[in-house]
N, C-alpha and C. Protein backbone atom coordinates (compact mmCIF):
# COMPACT_ATOMS: atom_id res chain seq x y z
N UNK A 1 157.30 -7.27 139.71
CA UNK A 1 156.93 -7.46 141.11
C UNK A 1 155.97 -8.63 141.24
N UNK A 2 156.25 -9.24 142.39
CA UNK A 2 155.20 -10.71 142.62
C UNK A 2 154.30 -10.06 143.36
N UNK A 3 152.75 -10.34 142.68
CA UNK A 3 152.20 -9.43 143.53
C UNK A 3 151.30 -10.82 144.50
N UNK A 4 152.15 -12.03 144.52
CA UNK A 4 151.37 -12.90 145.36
C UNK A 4 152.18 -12.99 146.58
N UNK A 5 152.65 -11.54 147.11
CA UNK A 5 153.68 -11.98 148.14
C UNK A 5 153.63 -13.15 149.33
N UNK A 6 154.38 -13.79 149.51
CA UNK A 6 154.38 -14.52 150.86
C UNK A 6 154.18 -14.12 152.00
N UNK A 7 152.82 -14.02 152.84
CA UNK A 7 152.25 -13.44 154.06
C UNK A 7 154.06 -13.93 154.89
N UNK A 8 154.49 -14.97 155.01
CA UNK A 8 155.78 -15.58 155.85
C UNK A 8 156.62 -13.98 155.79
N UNK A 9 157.22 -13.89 154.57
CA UNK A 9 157.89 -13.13 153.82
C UNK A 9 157.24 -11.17 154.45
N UNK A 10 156.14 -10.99 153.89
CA UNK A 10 155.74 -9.52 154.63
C UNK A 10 156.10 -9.47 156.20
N UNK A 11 155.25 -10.62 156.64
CA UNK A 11 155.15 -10.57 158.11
C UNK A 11 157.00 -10.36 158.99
N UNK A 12 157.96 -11.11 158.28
CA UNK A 12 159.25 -10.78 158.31
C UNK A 12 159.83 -9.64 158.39
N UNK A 13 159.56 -8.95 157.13
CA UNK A 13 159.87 -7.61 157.12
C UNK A 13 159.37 -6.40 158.08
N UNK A 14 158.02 -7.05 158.28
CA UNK A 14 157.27 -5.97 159.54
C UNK A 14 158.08 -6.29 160.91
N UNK A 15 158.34 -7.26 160.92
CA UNK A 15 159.38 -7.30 162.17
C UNK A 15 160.62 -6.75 162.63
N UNK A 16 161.38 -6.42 161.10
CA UNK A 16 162.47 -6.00 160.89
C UNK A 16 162.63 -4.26 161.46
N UNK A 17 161.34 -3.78 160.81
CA UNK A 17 161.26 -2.41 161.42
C UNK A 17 160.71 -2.08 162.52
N UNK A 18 161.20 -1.00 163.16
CA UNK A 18 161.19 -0.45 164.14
C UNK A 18 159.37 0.54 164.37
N UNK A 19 159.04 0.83 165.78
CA UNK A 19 157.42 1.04 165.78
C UNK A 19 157.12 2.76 164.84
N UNK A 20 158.61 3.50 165.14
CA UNK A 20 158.02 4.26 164.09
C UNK A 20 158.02 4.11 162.55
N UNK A 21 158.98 3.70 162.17
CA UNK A 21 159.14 3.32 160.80
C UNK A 21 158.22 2.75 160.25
N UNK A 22 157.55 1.58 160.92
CA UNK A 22 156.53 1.01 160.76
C UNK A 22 155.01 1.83 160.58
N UNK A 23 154.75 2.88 161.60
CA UNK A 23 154.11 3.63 161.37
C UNK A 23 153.81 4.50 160.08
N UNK A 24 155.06 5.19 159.90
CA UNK A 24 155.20 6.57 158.68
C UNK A 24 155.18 5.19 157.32
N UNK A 25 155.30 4.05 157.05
CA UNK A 25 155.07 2.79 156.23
C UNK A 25 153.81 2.78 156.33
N UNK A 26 152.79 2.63 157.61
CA UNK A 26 151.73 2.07 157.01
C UNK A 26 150.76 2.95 157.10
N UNK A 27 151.50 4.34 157.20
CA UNK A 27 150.46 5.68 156.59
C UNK A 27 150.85 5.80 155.35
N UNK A 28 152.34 5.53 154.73
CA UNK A 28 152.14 5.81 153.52
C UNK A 28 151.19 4.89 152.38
N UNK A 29 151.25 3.77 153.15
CA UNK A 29 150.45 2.66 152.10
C UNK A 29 148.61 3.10 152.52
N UNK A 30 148.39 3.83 153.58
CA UNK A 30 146.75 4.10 153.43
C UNK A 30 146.96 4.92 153.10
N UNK A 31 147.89 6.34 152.38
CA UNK A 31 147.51 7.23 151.16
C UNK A 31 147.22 6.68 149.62
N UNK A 32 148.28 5.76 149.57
CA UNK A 32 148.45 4.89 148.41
C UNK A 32 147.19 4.49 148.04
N UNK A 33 146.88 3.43 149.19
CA UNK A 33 145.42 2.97 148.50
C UNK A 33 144.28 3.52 148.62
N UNK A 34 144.73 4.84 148.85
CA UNK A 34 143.34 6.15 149.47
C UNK A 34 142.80 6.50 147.48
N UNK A 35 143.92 6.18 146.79
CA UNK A 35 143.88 6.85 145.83
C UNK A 35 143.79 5.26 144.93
N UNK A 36 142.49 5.62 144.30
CA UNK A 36 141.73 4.43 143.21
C UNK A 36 142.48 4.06 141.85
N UNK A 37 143.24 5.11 141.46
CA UNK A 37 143.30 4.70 140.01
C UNK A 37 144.97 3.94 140.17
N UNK A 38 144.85 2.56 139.47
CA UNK A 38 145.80 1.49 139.75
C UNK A 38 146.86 1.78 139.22
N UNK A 39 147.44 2.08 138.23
CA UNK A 39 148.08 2.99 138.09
C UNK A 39 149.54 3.42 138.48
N UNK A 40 148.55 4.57 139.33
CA UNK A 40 149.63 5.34 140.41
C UNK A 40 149.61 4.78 141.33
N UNK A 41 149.36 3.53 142.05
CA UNK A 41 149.25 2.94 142.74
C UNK A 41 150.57 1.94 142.61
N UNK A 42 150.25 1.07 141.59
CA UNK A 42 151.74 0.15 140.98
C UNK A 42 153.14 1.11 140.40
N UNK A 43 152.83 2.43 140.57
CA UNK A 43 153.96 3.16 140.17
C UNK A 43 154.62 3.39 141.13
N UNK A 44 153.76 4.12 142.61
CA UNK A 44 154.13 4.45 143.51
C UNK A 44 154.81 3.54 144.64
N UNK A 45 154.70 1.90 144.07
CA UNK A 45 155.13 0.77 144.68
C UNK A 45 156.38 0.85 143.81
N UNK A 46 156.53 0.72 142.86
CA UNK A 46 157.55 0.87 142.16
C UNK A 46 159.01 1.66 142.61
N UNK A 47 158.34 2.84 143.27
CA UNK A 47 159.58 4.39 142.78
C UNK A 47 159.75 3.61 144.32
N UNK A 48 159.62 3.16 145.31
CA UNK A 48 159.45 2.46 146.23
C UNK A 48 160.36 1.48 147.00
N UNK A 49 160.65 1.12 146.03
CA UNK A 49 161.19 -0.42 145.84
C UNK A 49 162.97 -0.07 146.60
C-alpha cells in the first residue's frame, strides 16, 4: 500500500460515494484510529482493501 496517497486521488473517491456510505466510512476509520497499536490498524486497512 502507498501510504503517500494522492490528496487528488482520496478527494476523488470521496466524491464517488454517496452521503451515507460516506458516513458508515468515516466512522469506520475514527474506530480504526481510535485504536493505537499500528498494527491492527495497517491490518484493518488491509482486510479492507
Amino acid at each position: 500500500m502507498n501510504n503517500n496517497m494522492n490528496m487528488a486521488e482520496l478527494m476523488s473517491m470521496l466524491a464517488k460515494m454517496d452521503k451515507k456510505e460516506l458516513e458508515k466510512n468515516i466512522n469506520k476509520v475514527s474506530q480504526i484510529l481510535k485504536n493505537n497499536d499500528a498494527n491492527s490498524i495497517i491490518n484493518e486497512i488491509k482486510k479492507n482493501k
